[in-house]
PDB file of N, CA and C in Angstrom:
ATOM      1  N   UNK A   1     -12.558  -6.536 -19.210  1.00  0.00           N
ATOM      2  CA  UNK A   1     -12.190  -6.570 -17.814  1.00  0.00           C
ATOM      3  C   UNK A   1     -12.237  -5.167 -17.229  1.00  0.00           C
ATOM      4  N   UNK A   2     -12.439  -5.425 -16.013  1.00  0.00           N
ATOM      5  CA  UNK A   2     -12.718  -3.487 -15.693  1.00  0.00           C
ATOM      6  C   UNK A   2     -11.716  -4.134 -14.419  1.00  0.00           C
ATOM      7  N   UNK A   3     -11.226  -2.682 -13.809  1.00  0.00           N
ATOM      8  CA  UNK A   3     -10.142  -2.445 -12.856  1.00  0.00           C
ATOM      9  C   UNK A   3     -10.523  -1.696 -11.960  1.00  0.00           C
ATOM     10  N   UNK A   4     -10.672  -1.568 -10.935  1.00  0.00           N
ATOM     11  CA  UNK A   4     -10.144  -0.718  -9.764  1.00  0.00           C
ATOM     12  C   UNK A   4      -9.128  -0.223  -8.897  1.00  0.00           C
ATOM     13  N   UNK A   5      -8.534   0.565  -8.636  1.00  0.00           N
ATOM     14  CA  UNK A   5      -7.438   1.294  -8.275  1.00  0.00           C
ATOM     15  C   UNK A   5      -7.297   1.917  -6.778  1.00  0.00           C
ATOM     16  N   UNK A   6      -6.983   1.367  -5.513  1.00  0.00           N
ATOM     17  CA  UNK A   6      -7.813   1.849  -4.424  1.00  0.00           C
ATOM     18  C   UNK A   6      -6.273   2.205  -3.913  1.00  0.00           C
ATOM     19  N   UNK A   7      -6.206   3.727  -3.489  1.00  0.00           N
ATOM     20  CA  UNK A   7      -5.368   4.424  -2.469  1.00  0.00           C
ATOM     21  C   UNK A   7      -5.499   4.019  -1.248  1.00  0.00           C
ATOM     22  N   UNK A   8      -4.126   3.173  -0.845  1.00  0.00           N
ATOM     23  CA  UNK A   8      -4.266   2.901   0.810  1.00  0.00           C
ATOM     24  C   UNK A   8      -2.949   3.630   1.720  1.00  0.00           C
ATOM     25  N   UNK A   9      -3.589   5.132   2.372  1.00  0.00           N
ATOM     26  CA  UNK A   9      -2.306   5.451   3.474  1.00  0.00           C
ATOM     27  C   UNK A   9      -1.869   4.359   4.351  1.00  0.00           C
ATOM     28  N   UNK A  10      -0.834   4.423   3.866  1.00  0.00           N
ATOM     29  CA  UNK A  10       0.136   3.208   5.114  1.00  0.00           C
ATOM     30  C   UNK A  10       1.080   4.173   6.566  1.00  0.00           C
ATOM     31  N   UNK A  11       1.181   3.697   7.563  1.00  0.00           N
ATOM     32  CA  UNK A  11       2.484   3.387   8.411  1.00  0.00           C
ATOM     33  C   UNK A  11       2.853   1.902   8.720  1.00  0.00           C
ATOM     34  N   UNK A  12       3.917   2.126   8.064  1.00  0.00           N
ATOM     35  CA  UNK A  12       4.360   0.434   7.750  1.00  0.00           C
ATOM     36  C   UNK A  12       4.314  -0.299   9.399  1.00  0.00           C
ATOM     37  N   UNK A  13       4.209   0.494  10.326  1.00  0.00           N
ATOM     38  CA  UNK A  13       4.426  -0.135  11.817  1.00  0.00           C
ATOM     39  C   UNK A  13       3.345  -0.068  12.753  1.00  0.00           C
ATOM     40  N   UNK A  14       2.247   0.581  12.198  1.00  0.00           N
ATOM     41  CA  UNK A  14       0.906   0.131  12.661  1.00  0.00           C
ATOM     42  C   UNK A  14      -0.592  -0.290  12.220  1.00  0.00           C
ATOM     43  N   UNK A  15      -0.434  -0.359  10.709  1.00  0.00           N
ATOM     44  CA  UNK A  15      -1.294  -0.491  10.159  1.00  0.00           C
ATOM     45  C   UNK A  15      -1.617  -1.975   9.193  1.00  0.00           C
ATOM     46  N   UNK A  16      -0.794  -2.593   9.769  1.00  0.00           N
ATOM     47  CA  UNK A  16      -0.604  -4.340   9.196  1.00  0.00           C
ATOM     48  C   UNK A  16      -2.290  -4.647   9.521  1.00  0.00           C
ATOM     49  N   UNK A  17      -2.878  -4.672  10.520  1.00  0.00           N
ATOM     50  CA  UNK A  17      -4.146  -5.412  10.898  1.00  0.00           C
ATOM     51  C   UNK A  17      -5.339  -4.517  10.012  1.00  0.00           C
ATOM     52  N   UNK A  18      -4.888  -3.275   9.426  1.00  0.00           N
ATOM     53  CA  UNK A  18      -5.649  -2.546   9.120  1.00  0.00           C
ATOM     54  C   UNK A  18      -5.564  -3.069   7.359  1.00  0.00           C
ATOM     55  N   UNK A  19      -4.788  -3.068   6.764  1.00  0.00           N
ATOM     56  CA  UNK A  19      -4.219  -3.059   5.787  1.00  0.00           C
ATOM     57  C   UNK A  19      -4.785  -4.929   5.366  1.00  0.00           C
ATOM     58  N   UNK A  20      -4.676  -5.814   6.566  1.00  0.00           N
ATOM     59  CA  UNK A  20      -5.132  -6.991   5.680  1.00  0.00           C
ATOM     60  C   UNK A  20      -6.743  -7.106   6.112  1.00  0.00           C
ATOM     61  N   UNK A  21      -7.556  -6.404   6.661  1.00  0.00           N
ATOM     62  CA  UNK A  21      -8.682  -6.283   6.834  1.00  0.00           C
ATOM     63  C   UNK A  21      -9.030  -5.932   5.701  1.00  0.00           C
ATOM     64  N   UNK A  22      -8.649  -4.199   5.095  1.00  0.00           N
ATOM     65  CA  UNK A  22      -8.912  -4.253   4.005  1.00  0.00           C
ATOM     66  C   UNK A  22      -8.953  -5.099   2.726  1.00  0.00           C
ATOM     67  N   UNK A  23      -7.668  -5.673   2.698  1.00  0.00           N
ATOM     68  CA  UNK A  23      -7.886  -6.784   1.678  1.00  0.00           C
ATOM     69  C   UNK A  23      -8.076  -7.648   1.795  1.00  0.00           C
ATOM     70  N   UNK A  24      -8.501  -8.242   2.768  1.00  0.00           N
ATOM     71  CA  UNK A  24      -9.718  -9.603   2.888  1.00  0.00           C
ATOM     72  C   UNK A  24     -11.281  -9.087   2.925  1.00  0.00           C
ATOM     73  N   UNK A  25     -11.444  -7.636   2.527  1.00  0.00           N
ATOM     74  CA  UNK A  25     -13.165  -7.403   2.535  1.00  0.00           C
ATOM     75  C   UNK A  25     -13.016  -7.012   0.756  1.00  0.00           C
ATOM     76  N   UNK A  26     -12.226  -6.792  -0.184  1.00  0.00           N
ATOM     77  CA  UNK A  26     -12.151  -6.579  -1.845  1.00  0.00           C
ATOM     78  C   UNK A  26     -12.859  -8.150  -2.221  1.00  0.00           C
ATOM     79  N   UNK A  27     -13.321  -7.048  -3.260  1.00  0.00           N
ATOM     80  CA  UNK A  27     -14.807  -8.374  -3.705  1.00  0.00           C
ATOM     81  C   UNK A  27     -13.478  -8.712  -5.490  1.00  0.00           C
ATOM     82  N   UNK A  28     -13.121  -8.543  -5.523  1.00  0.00           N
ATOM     83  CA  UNK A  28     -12.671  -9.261  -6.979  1.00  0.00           C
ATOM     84  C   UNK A  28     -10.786  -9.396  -6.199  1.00  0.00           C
ATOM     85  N   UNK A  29     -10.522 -10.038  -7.162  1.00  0.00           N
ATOM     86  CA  UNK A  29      -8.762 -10.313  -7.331  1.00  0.00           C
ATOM     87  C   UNK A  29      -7.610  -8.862  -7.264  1.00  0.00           C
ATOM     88  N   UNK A  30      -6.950  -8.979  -6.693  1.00  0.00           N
ATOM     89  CA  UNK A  30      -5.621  -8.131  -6.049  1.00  0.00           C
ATOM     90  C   UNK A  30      -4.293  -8.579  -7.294  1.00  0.00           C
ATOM     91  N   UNK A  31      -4.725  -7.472  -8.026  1.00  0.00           N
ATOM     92  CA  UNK A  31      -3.679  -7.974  -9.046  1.00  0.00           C
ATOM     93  C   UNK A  31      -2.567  -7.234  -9.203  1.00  0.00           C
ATOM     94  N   UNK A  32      -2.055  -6.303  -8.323  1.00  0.00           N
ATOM     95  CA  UNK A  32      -0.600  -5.807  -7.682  1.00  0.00           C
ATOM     96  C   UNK A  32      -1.294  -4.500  -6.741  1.00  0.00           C
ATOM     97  N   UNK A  33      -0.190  -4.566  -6.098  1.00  0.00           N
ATOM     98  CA  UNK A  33       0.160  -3.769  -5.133  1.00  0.00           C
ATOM     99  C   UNK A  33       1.663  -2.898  -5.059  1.00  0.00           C
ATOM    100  N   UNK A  34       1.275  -1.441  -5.151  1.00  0.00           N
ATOM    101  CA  UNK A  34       2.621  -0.977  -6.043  1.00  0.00           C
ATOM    102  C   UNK A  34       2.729  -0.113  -4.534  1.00  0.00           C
ATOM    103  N   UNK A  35       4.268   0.055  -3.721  1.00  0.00           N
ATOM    104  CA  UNK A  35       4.092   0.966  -2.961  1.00  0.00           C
ATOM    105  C   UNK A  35       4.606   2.272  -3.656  1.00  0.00           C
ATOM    106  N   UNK A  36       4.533   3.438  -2.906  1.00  0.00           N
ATOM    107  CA  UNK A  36       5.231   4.518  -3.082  1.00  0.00           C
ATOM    108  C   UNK A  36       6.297   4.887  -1.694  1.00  0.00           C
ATOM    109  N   UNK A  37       7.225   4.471  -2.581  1.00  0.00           N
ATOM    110  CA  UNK A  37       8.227   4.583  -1.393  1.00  0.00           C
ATOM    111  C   UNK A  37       9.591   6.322  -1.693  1.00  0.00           C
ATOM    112  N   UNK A  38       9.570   6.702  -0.804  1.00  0.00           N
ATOM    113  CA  UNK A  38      10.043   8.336  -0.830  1.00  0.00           C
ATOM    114  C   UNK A  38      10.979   8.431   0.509  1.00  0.00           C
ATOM    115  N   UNK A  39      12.152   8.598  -0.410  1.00  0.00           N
ATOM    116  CA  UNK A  39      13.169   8.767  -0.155  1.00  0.00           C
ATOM    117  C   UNK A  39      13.394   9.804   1.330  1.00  0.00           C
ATOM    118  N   UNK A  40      14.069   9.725   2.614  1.00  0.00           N
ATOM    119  CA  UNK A  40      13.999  10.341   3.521  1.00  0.00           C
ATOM    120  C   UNK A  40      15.367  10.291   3.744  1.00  0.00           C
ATOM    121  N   UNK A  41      16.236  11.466   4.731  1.00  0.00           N
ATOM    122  CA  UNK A  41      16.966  11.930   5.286  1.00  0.00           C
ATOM    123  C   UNK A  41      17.343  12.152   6.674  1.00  0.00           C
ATOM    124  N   UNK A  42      18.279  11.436   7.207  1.00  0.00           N
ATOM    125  CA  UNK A  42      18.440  11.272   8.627  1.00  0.00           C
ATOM    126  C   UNK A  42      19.616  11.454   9.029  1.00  0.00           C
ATOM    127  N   UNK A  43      20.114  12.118  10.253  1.00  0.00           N
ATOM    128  CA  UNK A  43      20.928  12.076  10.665  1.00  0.00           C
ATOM    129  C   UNK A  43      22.235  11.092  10.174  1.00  0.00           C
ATOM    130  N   UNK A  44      21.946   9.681  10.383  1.00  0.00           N
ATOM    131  CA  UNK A  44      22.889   8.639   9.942  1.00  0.00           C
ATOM    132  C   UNK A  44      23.557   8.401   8.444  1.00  0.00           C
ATOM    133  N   UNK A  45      21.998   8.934   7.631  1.00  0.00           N
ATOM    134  CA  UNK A  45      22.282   8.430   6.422  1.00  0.00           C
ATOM    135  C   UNK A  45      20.757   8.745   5.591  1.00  0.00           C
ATOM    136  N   UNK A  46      20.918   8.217   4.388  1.00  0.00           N
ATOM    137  CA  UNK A  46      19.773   7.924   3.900  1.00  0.00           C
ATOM    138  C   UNK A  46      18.307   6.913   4.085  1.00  0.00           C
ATOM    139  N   UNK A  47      17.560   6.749   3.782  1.00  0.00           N
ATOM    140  CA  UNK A  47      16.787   5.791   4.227  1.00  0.00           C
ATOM    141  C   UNK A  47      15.352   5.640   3.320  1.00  0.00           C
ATOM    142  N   UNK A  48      14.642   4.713   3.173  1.00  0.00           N
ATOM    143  CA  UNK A  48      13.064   5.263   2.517  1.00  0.00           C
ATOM    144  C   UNK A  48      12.133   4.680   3.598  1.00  0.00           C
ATOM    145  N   UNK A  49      10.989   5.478   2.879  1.00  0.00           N
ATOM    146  CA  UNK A  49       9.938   5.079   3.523  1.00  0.00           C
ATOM    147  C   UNK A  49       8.424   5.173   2.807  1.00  0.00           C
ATOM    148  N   UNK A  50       7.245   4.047   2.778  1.00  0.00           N
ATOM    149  CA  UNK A  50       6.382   3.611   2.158  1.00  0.00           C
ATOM    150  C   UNK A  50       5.207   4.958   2.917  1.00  0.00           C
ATOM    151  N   UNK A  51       4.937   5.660   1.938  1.00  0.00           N
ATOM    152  CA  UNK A  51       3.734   6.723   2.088  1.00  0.00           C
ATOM    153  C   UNK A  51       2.360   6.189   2.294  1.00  0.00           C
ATOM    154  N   UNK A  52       2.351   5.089   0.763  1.00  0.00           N
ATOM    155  CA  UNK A  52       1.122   4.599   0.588  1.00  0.00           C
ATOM    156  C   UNK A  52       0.894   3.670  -0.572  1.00  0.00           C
ATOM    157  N   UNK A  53       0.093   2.620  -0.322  1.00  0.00           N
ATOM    158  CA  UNK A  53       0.109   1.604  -1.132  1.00  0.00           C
ATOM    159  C   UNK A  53      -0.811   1.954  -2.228  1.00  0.00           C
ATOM    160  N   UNK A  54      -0.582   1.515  -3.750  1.00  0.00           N
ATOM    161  CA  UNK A  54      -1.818   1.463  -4.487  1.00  0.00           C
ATOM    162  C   UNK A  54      -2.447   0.086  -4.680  1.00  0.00           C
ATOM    163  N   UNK A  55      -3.142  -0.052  -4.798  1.00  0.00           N
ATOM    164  CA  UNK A  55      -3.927  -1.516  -4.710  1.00  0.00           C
ATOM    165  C   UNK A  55      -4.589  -1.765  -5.913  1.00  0.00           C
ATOM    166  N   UNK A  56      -4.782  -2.451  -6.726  1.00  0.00           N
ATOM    167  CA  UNK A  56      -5.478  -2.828  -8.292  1.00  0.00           C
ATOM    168  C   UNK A  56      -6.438  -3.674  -8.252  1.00  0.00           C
ATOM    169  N   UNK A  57      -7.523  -3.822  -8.427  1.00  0.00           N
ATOM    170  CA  UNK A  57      -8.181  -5.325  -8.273  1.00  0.00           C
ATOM    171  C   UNK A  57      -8.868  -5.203  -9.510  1.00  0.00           C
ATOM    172  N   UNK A  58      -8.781  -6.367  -9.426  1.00  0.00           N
ATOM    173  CA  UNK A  58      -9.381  -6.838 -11.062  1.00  0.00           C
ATOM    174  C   UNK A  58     -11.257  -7.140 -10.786  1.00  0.00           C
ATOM    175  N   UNK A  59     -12.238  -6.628 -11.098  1.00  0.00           N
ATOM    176  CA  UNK A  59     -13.402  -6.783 -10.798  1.00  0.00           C
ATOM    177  C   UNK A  59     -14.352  -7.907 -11.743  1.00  0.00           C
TER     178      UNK A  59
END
């Protein structure tokens, strides 16, 4: 089985239409999706936030 590994920059609040475009044009199976989520600091409190998705597809 061979794998592919595809880096996707996210903003979780505008890039939804972008993000399933991409994965409705992957030619083999989506076999996880890992985010990287990093820890941020705010006034209120703590909070996170998703940098960027990794994407796996099975080819």
């Amino acid at each position: 089985m061979k794998y592919e590994i595809h880096r996707f920059d996210i903003n979780m609040n505008k890039d939804q239409d972008k993000l399933k475009l991409f994965l409705n044009n992957l030619k083999g199976d989506v076999v996880a999706i890992i985010p990287n989520v990093k820890p941020t600091f705010k006034p209120m409190g703590a909070t996170a936030k998703v940098d960027f998705l990794l994407i796996v597809e099975k080819l």
